[in-house]
N, C-alpha and C. Protein backbone atom coordinates (compact mmCIF):
# COMPACT_ATOMS: atom_id res chain seq x y z
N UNK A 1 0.85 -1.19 0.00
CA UNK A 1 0.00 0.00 0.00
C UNK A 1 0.89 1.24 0.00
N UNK A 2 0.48 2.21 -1.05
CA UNK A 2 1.17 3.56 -1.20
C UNK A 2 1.30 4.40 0.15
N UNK A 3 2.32 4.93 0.77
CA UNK A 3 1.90 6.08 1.76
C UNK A 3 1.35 6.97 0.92
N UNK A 4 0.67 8.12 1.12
CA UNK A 4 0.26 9.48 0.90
C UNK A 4 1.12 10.68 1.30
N UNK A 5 1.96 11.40 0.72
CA UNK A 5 2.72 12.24 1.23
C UNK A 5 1.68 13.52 1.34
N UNK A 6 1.95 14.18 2.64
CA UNK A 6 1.19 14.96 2.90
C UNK A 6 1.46 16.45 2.86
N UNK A 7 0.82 17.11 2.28
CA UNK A 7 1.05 17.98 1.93
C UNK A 7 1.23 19.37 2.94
N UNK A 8 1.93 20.44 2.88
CA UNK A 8 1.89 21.47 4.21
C UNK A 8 0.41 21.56 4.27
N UNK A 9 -0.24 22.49 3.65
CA UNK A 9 -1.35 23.29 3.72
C UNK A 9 -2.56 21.92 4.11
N UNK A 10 -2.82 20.56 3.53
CA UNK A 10 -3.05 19.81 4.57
C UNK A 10 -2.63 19.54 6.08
N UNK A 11 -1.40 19.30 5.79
CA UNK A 11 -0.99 19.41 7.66
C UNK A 11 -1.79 20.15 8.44
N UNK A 12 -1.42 21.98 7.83
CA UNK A 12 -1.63 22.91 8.71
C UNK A 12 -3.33 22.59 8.92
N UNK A 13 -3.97 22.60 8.21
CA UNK A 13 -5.68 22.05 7.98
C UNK A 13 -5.69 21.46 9.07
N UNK A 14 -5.46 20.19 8.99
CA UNK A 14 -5.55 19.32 9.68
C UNK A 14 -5.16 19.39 11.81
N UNK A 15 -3.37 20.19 11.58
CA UNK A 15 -3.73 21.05 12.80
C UNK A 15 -4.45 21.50 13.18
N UNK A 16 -4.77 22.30 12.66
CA UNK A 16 -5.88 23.48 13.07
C UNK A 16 -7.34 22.59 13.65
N UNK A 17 -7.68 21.76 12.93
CA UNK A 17 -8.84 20.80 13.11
C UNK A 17 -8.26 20.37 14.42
N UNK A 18 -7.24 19.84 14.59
CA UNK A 18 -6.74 19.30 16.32
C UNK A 18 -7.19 20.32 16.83
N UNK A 19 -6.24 21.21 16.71
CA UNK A 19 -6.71 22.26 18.07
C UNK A 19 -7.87 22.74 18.24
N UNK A 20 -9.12 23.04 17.30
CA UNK A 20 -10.63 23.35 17.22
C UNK A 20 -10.56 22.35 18.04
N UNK A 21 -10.84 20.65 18.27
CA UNK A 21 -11.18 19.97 18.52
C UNK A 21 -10.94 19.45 20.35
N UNK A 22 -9.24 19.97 20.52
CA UNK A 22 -8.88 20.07 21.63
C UNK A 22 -9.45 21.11 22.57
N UNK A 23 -9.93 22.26 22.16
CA UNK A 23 -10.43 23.40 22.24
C UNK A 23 -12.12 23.32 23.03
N UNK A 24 -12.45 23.24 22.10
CA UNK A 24 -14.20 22.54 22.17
C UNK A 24 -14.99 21.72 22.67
N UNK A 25 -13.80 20.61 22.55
CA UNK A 25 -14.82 18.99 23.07
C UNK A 25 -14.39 18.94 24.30
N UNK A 26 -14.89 18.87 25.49
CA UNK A 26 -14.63 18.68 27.21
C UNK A 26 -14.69 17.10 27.30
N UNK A 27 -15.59 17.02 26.34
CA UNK A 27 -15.51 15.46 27.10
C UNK A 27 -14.31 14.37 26.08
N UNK A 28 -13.64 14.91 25.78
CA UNK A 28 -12.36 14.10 25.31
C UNK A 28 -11.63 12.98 26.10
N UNK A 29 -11.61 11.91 26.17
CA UNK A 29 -10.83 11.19 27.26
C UNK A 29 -8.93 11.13 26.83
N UNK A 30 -8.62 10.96 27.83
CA UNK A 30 -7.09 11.39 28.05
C UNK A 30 -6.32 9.93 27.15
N UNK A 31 -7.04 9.36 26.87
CA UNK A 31 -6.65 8.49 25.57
C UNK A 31 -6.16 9.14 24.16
N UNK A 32 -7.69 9.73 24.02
CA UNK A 32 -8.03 10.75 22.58
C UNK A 32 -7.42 11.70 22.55
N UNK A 33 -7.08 12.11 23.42
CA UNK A 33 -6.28 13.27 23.69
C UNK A 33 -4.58 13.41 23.29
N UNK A 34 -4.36 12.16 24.08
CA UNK A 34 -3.04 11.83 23.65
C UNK A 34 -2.94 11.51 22.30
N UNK A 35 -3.61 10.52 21.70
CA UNK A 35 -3.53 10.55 19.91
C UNK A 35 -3.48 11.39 19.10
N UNK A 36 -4.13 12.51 19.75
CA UNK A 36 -4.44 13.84 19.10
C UNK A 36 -3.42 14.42 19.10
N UNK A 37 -2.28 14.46 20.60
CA UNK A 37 -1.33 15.36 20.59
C UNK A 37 -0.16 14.86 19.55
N UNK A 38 0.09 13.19 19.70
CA UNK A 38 0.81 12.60 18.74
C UNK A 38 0.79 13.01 17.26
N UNK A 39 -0.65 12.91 17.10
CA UNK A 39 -0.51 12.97 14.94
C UNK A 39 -0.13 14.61 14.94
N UNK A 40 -0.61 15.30 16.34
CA UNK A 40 -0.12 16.76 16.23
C UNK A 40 1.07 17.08 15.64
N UNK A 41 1.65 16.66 16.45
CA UNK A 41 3.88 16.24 16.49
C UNK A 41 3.77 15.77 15.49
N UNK A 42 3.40 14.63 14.68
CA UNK A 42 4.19 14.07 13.55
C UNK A 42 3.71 15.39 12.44
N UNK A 43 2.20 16.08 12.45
CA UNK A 43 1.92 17.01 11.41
C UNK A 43 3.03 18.46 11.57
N UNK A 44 3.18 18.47 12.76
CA UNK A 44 4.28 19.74 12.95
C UNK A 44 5.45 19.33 11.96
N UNK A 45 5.62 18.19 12.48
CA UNK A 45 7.51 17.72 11.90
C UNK A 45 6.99 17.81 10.30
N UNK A 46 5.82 17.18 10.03
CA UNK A 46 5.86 17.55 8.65
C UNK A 46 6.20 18.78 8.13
N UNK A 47 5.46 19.94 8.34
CA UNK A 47 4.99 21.68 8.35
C UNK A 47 6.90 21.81 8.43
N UNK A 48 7.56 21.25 9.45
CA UNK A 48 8.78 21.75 9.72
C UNK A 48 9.68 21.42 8.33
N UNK A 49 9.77 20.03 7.85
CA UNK A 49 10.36 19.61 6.79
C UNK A 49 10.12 20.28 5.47
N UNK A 50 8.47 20.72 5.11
CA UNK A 50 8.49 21.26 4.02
C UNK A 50 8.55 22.55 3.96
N UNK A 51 9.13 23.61 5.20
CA UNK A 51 9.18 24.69 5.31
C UNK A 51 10.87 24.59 5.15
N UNK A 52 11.71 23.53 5.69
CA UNK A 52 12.63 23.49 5.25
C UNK A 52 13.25 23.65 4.04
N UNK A 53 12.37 22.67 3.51
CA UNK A 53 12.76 22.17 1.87
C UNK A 53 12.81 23.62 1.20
N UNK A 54 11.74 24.57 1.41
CA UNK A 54 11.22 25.66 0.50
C UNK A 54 12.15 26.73 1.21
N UNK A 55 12.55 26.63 2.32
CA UNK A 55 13.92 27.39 2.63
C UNK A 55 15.14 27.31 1.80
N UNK A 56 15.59 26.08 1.74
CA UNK A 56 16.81 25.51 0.88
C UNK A 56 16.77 26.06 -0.69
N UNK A 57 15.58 25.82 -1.22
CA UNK A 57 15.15 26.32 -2.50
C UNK A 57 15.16 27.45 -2.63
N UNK A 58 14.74 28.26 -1.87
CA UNK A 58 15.00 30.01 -1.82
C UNK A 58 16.50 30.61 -1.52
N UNK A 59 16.87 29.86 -0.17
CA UNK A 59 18.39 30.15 -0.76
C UNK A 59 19.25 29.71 -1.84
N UNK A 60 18.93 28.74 -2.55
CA UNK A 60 19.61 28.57 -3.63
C UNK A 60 18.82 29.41 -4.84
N UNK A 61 17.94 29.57 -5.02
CA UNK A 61 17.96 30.87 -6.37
C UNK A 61 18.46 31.97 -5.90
N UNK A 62 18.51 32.50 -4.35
CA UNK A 62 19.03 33.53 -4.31
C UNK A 62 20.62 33.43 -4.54
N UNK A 63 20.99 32.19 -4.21
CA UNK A 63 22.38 32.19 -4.38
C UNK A 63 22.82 32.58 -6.23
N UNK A 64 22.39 32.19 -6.58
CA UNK A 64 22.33 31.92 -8.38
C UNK A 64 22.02 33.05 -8.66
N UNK A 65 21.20 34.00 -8.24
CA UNK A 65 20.72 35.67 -8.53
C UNK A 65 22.24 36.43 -8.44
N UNK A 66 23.16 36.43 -7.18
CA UNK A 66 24.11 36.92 -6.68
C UNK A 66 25.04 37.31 -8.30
């Protein structure tokens, strides 16, 4: 089975839906909660990697502009 690479602007979506959700629902049990904070972390590290990538890429055309 294919993974799905996920895209930033999904991630961030999808954050955002955590935290509405962490936000809102009281009756969350400290199970759900924790899962929630997990896929949180792995969607951050995503957001972090492809903010990377598009860092690297910007300094290199700027390098090439010079």
């Amino acid at each position: 089975m294919a993974i799905k690479k996920t895209s930033y602007d999904d991630a961030r979506k999808e954050l955002e839906q955590i935290l509405q959700e962490l936000e809102n629902d009281k009756e969350l049990s400290m199970n759900s909660i924790a899962e929630k904070v997990k896929r949180a972390a792995a969607l951050i590290d995503i957001c972090k990697k492809h903010l990377h990538g598009i860092d690297q890429e910007l300094e290199k055309i700027i390098s090439e502009l010079e």
